[in-house]
Protein backbone atom coordinates (compact mmCIF):
# COMPACT_ATOMS: atom_id res chain seq x y z
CA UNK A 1 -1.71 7.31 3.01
CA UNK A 2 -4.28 5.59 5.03
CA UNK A 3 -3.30 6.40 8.75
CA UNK A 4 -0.95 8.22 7.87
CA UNK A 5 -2.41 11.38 6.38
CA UNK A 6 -6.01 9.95 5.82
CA UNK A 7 -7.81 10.24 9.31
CA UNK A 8 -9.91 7.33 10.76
CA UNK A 9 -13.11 8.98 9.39
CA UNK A 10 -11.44 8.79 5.83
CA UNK A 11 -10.86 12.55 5.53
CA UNK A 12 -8.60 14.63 4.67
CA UNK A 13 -7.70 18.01 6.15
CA UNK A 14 -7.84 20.56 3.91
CA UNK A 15 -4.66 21.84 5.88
CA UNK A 16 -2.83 18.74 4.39
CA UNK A 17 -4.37 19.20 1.01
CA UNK A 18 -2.83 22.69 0.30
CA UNK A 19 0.43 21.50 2.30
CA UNK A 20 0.31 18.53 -0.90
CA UNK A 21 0.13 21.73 -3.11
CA UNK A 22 2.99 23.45 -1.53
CA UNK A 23 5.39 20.43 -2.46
CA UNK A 24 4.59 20.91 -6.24
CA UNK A 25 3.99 24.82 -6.20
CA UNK A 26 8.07 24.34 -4.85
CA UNK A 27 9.33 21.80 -7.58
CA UNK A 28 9.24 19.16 -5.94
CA UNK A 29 8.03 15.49 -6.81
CA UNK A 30 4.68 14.98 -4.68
CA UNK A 31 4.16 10.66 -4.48
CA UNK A 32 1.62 9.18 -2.49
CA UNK A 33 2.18 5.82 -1.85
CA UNK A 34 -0.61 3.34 -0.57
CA UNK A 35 -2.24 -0.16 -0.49
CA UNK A 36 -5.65 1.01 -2.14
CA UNK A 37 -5.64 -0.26 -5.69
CA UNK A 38 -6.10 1.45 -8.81
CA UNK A 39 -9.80 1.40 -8.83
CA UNK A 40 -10.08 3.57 -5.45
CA UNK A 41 -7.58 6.29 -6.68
CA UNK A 42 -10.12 8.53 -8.58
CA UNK A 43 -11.41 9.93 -5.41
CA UNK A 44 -8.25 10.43 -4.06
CA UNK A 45 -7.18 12.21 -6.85
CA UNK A 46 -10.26 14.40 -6.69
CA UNK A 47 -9.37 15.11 -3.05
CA UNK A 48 -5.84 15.79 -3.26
CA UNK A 49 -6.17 18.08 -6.68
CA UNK A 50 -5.29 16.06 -9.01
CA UNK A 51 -1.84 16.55 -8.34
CA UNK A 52 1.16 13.64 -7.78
CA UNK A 53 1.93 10.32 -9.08
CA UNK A 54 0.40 7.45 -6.83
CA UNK A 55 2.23 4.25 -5.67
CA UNK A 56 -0.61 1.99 -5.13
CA UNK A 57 -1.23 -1.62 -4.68
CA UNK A 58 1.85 -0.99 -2.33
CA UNK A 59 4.05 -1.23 -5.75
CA UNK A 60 2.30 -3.05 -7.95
CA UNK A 61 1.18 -0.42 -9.92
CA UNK A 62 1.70 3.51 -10.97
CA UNK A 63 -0.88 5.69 -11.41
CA UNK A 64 -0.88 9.25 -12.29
CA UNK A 65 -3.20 11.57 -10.30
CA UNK A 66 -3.29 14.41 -13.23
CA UNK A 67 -4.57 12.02 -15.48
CA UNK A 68 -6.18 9.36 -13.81
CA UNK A 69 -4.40 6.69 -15.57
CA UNK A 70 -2.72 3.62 -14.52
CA UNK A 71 0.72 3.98 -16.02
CA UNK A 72 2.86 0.88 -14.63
CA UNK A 73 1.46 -2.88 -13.94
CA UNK A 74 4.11 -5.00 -11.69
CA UNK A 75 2.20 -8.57 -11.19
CA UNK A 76 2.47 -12.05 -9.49
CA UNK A 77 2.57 -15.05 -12.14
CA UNK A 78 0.17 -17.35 -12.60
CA UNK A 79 2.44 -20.10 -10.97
CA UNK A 80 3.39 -18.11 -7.99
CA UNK A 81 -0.04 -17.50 -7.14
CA UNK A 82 -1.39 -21.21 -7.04
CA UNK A 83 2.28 -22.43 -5.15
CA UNK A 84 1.78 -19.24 -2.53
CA UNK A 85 -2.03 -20.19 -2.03
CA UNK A 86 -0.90 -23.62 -1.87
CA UNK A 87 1.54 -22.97 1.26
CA UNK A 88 -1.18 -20.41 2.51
CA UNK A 89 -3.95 -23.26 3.12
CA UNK A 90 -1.71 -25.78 4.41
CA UNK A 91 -0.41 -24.02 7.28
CA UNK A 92 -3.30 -21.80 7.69
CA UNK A 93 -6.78 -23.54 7.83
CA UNK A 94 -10.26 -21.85 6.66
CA UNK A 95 -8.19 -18.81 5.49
CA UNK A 96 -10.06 -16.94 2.10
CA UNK A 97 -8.18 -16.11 -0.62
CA UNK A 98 -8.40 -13.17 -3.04
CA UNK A 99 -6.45 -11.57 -6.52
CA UNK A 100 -6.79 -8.00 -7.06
CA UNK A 101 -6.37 -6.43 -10.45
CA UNK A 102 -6.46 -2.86 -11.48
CA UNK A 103 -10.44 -2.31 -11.42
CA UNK A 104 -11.69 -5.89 -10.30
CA UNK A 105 -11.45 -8.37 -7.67
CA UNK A 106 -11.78 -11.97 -7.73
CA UNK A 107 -12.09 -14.69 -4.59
CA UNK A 108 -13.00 -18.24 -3.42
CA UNK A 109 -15.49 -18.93 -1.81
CA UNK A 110 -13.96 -18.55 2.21
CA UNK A 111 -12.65 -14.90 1.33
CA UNK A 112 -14.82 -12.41 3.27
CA UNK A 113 -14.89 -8.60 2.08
CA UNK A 114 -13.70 -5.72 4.05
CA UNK A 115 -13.54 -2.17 4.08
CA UNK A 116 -11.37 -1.53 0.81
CA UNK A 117 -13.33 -4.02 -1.59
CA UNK A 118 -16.33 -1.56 -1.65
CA UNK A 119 -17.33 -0.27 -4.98
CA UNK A 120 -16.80 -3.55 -6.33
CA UNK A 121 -18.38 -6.53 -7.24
CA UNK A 122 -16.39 -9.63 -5.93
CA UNK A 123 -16.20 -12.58 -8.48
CA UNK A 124 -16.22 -15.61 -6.83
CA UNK A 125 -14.52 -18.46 -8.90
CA UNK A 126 -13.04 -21.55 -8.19
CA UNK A 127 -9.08 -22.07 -8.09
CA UNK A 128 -8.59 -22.73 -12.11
CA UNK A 129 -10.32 -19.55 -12.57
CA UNK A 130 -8.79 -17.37 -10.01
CA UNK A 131 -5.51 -18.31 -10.34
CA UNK A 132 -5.28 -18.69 -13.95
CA UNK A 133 -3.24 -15.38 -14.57
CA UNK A 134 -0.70 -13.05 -13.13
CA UNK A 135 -2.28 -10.72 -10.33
CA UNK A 136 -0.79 -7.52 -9.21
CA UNK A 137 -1.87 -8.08 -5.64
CA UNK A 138 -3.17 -11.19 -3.62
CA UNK A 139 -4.88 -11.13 -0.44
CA UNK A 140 -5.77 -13.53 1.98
CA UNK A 141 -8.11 -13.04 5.38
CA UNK A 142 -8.72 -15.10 8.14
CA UNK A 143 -12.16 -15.45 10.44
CA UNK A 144 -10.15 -14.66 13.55
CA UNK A 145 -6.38 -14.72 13.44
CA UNK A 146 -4.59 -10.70 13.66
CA UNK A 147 -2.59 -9.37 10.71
CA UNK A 148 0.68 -9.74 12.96
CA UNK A 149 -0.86 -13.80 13.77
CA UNK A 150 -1.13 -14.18 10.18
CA UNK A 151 2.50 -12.47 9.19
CA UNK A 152 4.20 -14.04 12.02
CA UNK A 153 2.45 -17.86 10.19
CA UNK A 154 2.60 -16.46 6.59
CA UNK A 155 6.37 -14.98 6.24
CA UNK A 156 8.29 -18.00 6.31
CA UNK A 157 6.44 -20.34 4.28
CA UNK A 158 6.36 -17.45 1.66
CA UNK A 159 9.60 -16.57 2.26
CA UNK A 160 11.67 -16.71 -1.44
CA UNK A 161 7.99 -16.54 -3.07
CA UNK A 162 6.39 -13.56 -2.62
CA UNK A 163 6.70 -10.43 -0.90
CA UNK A 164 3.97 -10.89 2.07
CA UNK A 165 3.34 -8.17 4.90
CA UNK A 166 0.07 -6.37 6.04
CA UNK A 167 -0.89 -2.96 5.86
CA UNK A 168 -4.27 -1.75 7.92
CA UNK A 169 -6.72 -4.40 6.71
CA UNK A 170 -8.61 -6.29 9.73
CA UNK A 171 -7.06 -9.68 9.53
CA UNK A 172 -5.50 -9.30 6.47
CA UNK A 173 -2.26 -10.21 5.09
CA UNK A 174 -1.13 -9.15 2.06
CA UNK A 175 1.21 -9.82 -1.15
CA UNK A 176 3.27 -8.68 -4.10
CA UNK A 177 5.42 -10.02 -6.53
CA UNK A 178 9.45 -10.58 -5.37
CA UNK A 179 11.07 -7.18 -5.50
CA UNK A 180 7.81 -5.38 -5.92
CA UNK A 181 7.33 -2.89 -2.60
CA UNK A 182 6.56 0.26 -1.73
CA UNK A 183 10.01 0.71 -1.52
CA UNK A 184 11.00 -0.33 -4.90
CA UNK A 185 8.44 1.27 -6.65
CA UNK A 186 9.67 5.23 -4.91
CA UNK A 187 13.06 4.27 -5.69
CA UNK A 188 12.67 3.25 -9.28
CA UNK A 189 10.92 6.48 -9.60
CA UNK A 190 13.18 8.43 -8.26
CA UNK A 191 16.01 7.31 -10.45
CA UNK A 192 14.07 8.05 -13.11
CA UNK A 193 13.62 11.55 -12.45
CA UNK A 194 16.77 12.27 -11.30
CA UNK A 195 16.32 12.31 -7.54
CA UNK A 196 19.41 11.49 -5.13
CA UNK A 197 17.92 9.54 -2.30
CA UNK A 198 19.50 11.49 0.67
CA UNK A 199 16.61 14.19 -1.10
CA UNK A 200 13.94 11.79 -0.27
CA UNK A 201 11.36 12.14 2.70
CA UNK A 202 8.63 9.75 3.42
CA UNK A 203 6.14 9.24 5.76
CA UNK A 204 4.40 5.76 7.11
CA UNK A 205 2.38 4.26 9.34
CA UNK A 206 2.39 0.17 9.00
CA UNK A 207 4.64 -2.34 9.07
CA UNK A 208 3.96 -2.21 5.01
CA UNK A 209 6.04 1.06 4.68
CA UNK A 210 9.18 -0.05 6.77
CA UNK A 211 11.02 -0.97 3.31
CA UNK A 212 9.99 2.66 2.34
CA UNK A 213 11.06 4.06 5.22
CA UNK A 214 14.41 2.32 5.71
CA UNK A 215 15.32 3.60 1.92
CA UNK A 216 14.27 7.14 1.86
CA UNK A 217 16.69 9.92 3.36
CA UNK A 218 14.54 10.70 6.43
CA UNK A 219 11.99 9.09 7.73
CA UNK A 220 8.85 10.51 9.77
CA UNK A 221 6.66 7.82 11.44
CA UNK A 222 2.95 9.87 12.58
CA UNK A 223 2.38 8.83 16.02
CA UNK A 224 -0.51 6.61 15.72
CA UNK A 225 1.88 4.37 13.54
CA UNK A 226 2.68 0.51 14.37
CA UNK A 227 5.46 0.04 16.71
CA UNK A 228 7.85 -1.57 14.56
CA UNK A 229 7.38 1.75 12.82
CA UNK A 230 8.03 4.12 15.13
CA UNK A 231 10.98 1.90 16.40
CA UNK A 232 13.02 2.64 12.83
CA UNK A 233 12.28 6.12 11.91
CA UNK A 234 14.20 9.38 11.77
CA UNK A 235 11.43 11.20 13.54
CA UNK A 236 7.72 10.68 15.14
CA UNK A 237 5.35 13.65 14.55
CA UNK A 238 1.88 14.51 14.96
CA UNK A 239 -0.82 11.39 14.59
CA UNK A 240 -3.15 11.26 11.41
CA UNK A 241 -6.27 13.21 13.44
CA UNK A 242 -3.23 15.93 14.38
CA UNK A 243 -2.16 16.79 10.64
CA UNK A 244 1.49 15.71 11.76
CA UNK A 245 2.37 15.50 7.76
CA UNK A 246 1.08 18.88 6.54
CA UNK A 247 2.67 20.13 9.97
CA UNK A 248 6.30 18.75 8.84
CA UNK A 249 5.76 19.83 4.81
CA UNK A 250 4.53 23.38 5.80
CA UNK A 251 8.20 23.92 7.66
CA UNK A 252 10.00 22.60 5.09
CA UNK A 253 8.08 24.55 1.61
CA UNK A 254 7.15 27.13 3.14
């Protein structure tokens, strides 16, 4: 979503708005699928018409636009959070840790905010706190390393663990629970309601969507998207600031 069809201003074109429309005016299942958590949706919602089902946390939870309501909860246990923490310290010094839940966010004492924890008060709590229950989504930022830095560090030790990766956060690495993804959350869906995934188009951005991308029918990477991105889809269109997506969903509901 962000990058993607979100510009850099955090807009959204009212070109791509009524392209979102066209998708369910035609029958078809309109997802968006994004790292923002729960508590951020609302406004999206608001924007996009209260229309669609929302992938967020990047598949730790669902959460239906039309209603506002989180309808789905995939999370991390307790356990897995202090070992992947554990490994996360040791290899990576005066890195800050964080849990995000559904409409709250707790951290130690290193973790410093960024853009997406606005609108919320962090709780800062020692370990035996923080890592006392399952979280849907942990997050950990460094003072200097890059998300790829941190990935390139991070993937290995957390390798069997957790599913790590980052998504557009300023030196920020991010993770899910095993077999929780973008990717696994669309394609659950879509067996649910009956939809073959040959029928399946996405679109991405970050290195967070190439599970996504990889699964869905056809793939369309916008052309501001990370390399690795581009490298793996079907085809590259217009950038986020060019309305590439409402471009590519206006030829094909039209």
């Amino acid at each position: 979503m962000d990058g993607t069809v979100v510009r850099s201003d955090g807009t959204i074109s009212s070109r791509t708005v009524a392209a979102f429309a066209k998708v369910e005016q035609a029958g078809a299942e309109f997802v968006a699928v994004t790292g923002r958590p729960p508590r951020l949706m609302d406004e999206v919602a608001e924007a996009f018409g209260n229309r669609g089902i929302a992938i967020c946390s990047n598949g730790a939870y669902l959460y239906d636009m039309h209603t506002r309501q989180v309808v789905a909860e995939y999370t991390i246990t307790a356990a897995d959070l202090v070992d992947a923490v554990g490994k996360l310290r040791a290899a990576i010094p005066d890195i800050g840790i964080a849990v995000e839940h559904a409409t709250s966010l707790a951290a130690d004492a290193l973790y410093e905010p960024w853009d997406w924890d606005r609108g919320v008060t962090i709780e800062r709590l020692e370990d035996a706190a923080l890592l006392s229950r399952p979280g849907p989504k942990l997050l950990a930022r460094h003072p200097a390393m890059s998300n790829d830095e941190l990935l390139t560090i991070a993937a290995p030790i957390l390798a069997g663990l957790v599913n790590v990766y980052h998504s557009n956060g300023l030196r920020l690495i991010e993770a899910t629970a095993l077999g929780v993804s973008k990717a696994a959350a669309l394609a659950d869906l879509a067996l649910h309601k009956g939809i073959d995934q040959a029928d399946v188009i996405a679109f991405g951005d970050m290195p967070n969507d190439l599970p996504m991308l990889e699964w869905a029918g056809t793939a369309y990477g916008v052309a501001n998207a990370h390399p690795d991105v581009l490298a793996i889809v079907d085809h590259v269109i217009g950038g986020n600031e060019d309305d590439g997506v409402a471009e590519v969903l206006e030829a094909l509901y039209s």
